[in-house]
Protein backbone atom coordinates (compact mmCIF):
# COMPACT_ATOMS: atom_id res chain seq x y z
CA UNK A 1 0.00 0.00 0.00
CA UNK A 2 1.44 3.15 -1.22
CA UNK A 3 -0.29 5.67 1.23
CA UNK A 4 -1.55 3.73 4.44
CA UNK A 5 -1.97 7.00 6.66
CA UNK A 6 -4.09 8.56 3.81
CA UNK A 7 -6.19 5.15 3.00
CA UNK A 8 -6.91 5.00 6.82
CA UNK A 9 -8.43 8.87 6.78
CA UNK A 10 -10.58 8.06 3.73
CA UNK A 11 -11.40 4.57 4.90
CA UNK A 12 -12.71 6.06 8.50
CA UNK A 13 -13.98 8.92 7.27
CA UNK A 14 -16.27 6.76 4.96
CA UNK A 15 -17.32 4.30 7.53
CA UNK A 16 -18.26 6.95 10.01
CA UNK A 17 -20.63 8.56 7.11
CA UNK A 18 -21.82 5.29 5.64
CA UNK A 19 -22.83 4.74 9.91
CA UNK A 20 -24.25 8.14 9.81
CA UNK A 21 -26.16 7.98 6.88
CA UNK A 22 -27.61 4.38 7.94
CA UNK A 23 -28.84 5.61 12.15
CA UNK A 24 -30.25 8.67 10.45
CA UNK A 25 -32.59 6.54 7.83
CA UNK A 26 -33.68 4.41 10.38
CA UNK A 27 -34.16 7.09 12.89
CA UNK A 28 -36.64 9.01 10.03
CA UNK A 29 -38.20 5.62 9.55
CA UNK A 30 -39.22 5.40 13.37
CA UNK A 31 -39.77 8.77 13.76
CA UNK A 32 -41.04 10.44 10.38
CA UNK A 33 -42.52 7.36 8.79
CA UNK A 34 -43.89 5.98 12.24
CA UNK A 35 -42.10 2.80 11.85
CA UNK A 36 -41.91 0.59 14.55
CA UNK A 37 -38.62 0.58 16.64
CA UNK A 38 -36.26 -2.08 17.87
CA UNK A 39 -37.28 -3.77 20.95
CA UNK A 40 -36.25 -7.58 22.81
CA UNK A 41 -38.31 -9.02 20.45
CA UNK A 42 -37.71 -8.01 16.82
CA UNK A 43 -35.33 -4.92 15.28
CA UNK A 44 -38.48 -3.16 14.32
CA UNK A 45 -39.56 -1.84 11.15
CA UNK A 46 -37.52 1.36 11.34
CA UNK A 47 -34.41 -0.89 11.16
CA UNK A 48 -35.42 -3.80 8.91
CA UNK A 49 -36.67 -1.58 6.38
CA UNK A 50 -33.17 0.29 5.88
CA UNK A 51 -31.35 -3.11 5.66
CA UNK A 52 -31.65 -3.23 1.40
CA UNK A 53 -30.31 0.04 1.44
CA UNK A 54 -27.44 -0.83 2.94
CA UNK A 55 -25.12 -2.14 0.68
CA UNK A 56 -26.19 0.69 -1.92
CA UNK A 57 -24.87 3.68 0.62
CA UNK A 58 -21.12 1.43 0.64
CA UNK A 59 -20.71 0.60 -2.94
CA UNK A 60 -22.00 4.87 -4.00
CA UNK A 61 -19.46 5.83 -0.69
CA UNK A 62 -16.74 3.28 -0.27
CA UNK A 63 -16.08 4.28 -4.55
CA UNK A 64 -16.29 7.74 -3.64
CA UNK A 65 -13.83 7.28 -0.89
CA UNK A 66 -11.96 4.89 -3.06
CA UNK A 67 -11.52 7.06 -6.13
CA UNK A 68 -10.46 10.12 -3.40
CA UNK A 69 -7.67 7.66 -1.91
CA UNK A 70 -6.82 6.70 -5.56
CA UNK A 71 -6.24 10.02 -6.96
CA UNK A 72 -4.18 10.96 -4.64
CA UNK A 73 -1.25 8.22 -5.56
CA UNK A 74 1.34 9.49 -8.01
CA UNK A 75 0.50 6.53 -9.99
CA UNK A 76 -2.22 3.96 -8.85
CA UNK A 77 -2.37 0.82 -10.09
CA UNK A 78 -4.75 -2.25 -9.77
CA UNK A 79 -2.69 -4.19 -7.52
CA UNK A 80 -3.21 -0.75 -5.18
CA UNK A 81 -6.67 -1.00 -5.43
CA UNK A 82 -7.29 -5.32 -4.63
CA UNK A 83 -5.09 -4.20 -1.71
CA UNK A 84 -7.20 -1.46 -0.26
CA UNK A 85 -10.41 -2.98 -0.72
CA UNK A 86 -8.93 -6.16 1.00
CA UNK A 87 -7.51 -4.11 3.81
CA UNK A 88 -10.63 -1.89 4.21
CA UNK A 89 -12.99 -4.77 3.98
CA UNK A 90 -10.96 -6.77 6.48
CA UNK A 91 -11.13 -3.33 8.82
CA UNK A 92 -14.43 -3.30 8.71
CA UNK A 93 -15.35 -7.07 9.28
CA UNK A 94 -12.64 -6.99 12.48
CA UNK A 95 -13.94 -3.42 13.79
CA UNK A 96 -17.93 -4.45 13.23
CA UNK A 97 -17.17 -7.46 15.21
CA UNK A 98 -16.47 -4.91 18.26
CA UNK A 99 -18.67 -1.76 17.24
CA UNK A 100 -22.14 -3.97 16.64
CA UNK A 101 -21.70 -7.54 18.40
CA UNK A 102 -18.97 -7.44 21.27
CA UNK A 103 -19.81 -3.93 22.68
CA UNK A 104 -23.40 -3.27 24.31
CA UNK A 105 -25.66 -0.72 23.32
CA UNK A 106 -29.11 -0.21 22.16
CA UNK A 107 -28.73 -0.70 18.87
CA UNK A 108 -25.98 -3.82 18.84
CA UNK A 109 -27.26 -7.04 17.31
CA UNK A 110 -25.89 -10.76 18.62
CA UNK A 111 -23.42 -12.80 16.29
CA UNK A 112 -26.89 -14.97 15.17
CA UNK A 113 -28.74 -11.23 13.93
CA UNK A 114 -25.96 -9.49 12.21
CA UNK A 115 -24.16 -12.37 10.92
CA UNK A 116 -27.28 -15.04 10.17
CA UNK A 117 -30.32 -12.79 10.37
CA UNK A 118 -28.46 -9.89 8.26
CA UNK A 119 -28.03 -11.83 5.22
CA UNK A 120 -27.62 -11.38 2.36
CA UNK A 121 -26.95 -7.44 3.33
CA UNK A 122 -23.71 -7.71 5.12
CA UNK A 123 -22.36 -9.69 2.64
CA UNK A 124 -22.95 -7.47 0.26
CA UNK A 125 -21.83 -4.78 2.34
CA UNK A 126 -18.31 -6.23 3.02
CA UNK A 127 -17.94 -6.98 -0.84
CA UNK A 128 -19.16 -3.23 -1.66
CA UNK A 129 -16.38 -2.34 0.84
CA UNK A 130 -13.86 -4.55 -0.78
CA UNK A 131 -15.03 -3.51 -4.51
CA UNK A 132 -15.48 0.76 -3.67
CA UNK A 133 -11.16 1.16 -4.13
CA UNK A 134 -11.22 -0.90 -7.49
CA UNK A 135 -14.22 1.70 -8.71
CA UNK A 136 -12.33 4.32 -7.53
CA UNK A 137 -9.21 3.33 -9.10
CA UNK A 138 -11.61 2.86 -12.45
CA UNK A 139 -12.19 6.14 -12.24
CA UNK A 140 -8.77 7.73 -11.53
């Protein structure tokens, strides 16, 4: 990797909007759209109804974010690219592990609901990740 401390800025900076951007459509779904919210007993409408939309806000973001990281190398190649989206996808799998299983709070899921229950979407999501620096580098 040619630039790790600039791939880490646009790899956080992405997963911290691509977060964003997911709390605040489920927070308009519960609270705009009257959804139903996450409880002991289901995730609620709010959240469930977000899920397909998931993997659309990585691949549009994590290219974006790619293509920044991308343009920014003197002279980018493929290779730089598989590596990225390997390293960012791997990031996320590790850190999600922590931020939405591991560590209690309202809104984290057991291994069963965000790695059973959550499919197809987090696959998806983790291949969007892996794919958004090979865009990117498409497109640089």
């Amino acid at each position: 990797m040619k630039n790790f401390g600039m791939s880490m800025l646009w790899f956080w900076t992405c997963y911290f909007i691509v977060t964003i951007i997911g709390v605040i459509h489920t927070v308009f779904n519960i609270y705009v759209l009257k959804m139903s919210r996450m409880d002991e007993k289901s995730m609620g409408d709010g959240y469930e109804k977000t899920k397909p939309w998931h993997p659309l806000y990585n691949i549009i973001l994590f290219s974006v974010f790619g293509w920044l990281y991308m343009r920014g190398l003197s002279a980018p190649s493929f290779e730089d690219a598989l590596i990225t989206g390997a390293i960012w996808a791997g990031l996320c799998i590790v850190f999600d592990v922590f931020g939405w299983v591991i560590i209690k709070h309202p809104w984290s899921l057991s291994f069963k609901e965000f790695y059973i229950d959550y499919q197809p979407w987090i696959t998806l999501i983790y291949l969007a990740i892996f794919v958004g620096p090979v865009i990117g580098y498409f497109f640089a």
